[in-house]
Protein backbone atom coordinates (compact mmCIF):
# COMPACT_ATOMS: atom_id res chain seq x y z
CA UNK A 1 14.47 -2.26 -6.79
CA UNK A 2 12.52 -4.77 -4.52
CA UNK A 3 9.47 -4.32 -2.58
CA UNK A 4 8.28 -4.38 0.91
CA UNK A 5 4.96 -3.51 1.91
CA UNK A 6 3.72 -1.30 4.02
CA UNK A 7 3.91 -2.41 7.53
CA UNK A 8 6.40 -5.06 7.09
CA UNK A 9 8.46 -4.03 9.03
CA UNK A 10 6.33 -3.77 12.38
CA UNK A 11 4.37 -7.15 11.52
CA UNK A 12 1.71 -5.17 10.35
CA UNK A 13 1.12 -3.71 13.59
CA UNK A 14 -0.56 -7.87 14.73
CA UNK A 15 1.84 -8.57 16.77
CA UNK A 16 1.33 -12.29 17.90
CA UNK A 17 0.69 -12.92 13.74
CA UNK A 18 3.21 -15.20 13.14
CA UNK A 19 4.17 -13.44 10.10
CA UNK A 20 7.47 -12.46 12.25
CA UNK A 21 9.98 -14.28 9.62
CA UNK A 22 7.91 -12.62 6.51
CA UNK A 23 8.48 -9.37 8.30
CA UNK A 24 12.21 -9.78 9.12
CA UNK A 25 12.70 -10.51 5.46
CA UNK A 26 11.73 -7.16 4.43
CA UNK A 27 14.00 -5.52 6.98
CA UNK A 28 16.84 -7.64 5.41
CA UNK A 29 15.77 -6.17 1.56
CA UNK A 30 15.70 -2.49 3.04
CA UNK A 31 19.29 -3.68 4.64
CA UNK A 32 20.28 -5.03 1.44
CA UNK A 33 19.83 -1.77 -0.27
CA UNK A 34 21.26 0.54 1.94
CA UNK A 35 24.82 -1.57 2.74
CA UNK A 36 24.93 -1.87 -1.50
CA UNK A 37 24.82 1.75 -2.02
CA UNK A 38 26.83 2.51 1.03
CA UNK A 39 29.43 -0.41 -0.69
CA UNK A 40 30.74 2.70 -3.03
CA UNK A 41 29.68 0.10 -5.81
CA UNK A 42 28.04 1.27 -9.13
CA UNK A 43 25.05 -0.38 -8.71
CA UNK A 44 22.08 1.69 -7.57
CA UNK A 45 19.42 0.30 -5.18
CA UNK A 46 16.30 1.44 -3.94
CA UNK A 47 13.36 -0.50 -1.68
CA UNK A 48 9.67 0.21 -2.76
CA UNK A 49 7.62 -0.01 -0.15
CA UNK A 50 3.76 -0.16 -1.51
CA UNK A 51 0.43 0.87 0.60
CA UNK A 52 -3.23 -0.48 -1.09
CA UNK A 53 -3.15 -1.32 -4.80
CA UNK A 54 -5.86 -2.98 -6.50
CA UNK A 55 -4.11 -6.25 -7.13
CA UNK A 56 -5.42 -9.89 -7.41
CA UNK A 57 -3.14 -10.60 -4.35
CA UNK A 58 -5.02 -7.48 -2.21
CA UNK A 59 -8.27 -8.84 -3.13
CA UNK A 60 -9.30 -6.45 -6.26
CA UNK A 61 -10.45 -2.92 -6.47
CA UNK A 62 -13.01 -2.58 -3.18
CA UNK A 63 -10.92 -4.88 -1.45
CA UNK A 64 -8.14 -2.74 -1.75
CA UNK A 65 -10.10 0.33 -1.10
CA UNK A 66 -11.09 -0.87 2.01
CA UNK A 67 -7.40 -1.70 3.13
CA UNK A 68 -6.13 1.59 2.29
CA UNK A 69 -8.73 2.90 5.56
CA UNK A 70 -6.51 1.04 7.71
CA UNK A 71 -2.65 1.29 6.09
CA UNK A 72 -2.86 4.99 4.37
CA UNK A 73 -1.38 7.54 6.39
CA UNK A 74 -3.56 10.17 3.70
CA UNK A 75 -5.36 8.62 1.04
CA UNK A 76 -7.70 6.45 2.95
CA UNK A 77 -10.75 5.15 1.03
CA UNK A 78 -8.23 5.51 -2.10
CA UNK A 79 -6.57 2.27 -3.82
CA UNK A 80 -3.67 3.05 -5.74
CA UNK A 81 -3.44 1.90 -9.15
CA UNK A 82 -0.07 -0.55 -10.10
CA UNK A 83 0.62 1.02 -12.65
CA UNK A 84 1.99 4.16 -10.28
CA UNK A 85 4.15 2.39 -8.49
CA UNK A 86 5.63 0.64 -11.92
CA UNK A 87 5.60 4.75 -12.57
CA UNK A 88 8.00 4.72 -9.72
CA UNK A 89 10.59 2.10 -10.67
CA UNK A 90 10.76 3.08 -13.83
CA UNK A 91 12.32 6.74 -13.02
CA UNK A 92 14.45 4.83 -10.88
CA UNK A 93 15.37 2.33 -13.31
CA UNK A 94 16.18 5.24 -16.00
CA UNK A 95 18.05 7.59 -13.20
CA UNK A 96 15.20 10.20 -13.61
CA UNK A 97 14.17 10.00 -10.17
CA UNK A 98 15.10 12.21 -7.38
CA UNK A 99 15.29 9.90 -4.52
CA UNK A 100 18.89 8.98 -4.02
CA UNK A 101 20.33 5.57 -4.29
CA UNK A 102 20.09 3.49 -0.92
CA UNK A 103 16.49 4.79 -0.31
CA UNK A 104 13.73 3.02 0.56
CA UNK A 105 10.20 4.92 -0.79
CA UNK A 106 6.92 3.93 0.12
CA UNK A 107 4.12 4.62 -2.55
CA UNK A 108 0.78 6.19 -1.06
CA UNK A 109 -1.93 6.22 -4.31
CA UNK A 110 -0.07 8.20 -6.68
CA UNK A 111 2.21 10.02 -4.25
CA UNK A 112 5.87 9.02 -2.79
CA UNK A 113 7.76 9.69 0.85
CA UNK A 114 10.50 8.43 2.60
CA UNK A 115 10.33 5.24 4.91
CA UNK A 116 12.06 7.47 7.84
CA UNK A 117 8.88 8.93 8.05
CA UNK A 118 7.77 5.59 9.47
CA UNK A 119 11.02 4.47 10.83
CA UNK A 120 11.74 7.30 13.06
CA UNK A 121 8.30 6.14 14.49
CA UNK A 122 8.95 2.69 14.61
CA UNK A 123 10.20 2.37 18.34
CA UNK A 124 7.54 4.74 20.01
CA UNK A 125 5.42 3.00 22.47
CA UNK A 126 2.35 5.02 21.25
CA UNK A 127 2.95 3.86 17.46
CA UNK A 128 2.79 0.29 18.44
CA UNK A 129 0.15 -1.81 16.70
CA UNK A 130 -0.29 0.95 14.59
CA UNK A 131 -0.08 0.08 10.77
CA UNK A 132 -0.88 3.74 9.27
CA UNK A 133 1.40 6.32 10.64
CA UNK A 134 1.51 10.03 10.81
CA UNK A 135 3.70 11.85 7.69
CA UNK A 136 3.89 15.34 7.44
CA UNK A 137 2.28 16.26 4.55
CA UNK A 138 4.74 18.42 2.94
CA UNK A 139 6.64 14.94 2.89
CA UNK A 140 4.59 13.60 -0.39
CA UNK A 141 6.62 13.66 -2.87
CA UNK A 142 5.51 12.64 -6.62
CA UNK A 143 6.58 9.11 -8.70
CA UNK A 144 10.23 11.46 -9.10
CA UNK A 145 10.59 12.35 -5.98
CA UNK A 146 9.72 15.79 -6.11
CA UNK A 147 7.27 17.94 -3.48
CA UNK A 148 4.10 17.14 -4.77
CA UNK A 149 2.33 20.13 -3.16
CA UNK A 150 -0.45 19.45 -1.50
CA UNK A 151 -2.77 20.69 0.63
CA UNK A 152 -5.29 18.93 3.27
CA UNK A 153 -8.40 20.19 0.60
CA UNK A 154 -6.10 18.73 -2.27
CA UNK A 155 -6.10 15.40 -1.11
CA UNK A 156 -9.60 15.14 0.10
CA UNK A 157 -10.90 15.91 -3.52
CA UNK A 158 -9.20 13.45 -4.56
CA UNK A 159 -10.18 11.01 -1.97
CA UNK A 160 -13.62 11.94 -3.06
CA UNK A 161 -13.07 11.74 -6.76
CA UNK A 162 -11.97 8.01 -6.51
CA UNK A 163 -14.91 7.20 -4.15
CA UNK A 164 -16.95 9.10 -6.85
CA UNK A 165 -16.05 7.05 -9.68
CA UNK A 166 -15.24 3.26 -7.67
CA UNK A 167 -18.55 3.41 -5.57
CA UNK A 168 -18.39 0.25 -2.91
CA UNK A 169 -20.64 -2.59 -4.18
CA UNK A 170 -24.28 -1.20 -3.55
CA UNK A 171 -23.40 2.26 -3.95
CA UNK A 172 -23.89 4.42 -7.54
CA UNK A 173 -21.59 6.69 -9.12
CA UNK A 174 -21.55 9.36 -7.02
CA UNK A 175 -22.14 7.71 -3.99
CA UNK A 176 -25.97 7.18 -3.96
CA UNK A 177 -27.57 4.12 -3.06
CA UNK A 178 -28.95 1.55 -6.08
CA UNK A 179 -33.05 1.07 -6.26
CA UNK A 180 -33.19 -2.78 -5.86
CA UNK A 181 -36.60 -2.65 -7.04
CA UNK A 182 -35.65 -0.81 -10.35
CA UNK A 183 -32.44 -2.56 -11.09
CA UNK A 184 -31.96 -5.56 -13.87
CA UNK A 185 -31.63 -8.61 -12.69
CA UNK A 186 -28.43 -8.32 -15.12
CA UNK A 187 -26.74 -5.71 -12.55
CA UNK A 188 -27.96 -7.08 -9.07
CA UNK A 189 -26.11 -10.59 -10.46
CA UNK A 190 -23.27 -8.70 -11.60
CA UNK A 191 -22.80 -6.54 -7.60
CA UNK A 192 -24.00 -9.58 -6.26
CA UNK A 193 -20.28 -11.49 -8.37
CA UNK A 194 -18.30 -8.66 -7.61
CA UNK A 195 -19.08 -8.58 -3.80
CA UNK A 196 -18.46 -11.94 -3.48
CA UNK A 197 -15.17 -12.05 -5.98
CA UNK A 198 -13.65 -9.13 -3.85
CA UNK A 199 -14.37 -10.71 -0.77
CA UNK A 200 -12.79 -14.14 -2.14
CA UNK A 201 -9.82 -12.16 -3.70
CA UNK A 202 -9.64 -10.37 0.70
CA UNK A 203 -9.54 -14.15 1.87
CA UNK A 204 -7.49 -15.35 -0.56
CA UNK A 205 -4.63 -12.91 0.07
CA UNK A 206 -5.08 -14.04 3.93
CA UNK A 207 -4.23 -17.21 2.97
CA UNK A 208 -1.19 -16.69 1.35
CA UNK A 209 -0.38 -14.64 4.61
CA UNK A 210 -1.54 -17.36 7.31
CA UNK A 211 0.26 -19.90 4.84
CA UNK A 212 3.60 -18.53 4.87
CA UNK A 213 3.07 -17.94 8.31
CA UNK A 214 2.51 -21.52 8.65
CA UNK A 215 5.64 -22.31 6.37
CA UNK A 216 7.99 -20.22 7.37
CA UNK A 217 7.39 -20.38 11.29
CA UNK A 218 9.05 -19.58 14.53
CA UNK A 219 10.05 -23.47 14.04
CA UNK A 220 12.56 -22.71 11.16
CA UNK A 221 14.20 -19.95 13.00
């Protein structure tokens, strides 16, 4: 398995980013993995193509969060946790999973569909610049593969049970605002760190993006 994020394949819907090369590399691992299963070899391939997690690289928890407004198709306002996509692999890696060799599957929180979804969007004018797309939502499938059965109220509790329990810096639990005059100086330091950490962690990962960019240019090609 490799991965390719979401919107990877469209330059994250920038256009004049200069992330063009980056982006043409992912088309070339979803490639890869199709023409290697379509080889008749015994080797079985599969892309993984992740939305928002709450990695270092994303920026952290609210970072992430924040991203998956823009690049979720469902769960927006919903990081996923890594350890679902590793969920993901590793059914592929032991042959449990459902999805068939050559596919490419993009993980949404802690659901699954297929990249056609996007693909067979890919060339309409209207989706241009677009980084989220529209999926059917009898298309979520679970870590396997399988229908995950959901329902428009479905997902919104859980949109609101993550945003219950990861409250943005300056929220509570539960989504109400903290008394500035009540709170420890302990816990305004500590919002005050993790505010500015995720928002280091956001610039960082820009960065790396703007850095590659600058790297791997339209003057290697």
């Amino acid at each position: 398995s490799d991965l390719a994020p979401v919107g990877g394949f469209d330059d994250f819907g920038l256009g004049a980013s200069n992330l063009h090369v980056y982006c043409a590399t992912k088309a070339y691992v979803d490639a890869l993995a199709r023409c290697a299963t379509a080889a008749g070899t015994t080797v079985r391939a599969y892309v993984v193509t992740p939305s928002a997690y709450a990695t270092e690289m994303a920026g952290g928890l609210d970072a992430s969060a924040e991203e998956s407004t823009v690049v979720n198709s469902w769960f927006k306002g919903a990081a996923g946790d890594p350890d679902d996509v590793a969920r993901v692999v590793e059914a592929m890696i032991d042959n449990s999973t459902l999805w068939a060799p050559g596919s490419n599957v993009v993980c949404e929180y802690k659901f699954t569909y297929d990249a056609h979804q996007r693909y067979r969007q890919l060339y309409a004018p209207e989706a241009r610049g677009r980084i989220a797309v529209d999926v059917p939502l009898d298309a979520l499938k679970d870590f396997r593969g399988d229908d995950a059965h959901l329902t428009p109220d479905a997902v919104d509790a859980i949109v609101r049970d993550f945003q219950a329990k990861h409250p943005p810096p300056g929220r509570g639990v539960g989504g109400e605002d903290y008394d500035a005059g009540s709170s420890s100086s302990s816990s305004s330091s500590e919002k005050q760190n993790g505010a500015s950490s995720s928002e280091e962690g956001a610039n960082r990962r820009n960065d790396i993006w703007r850095g590659a960019a600058t790297t791997h240019g339209a003057d290697d090609l």
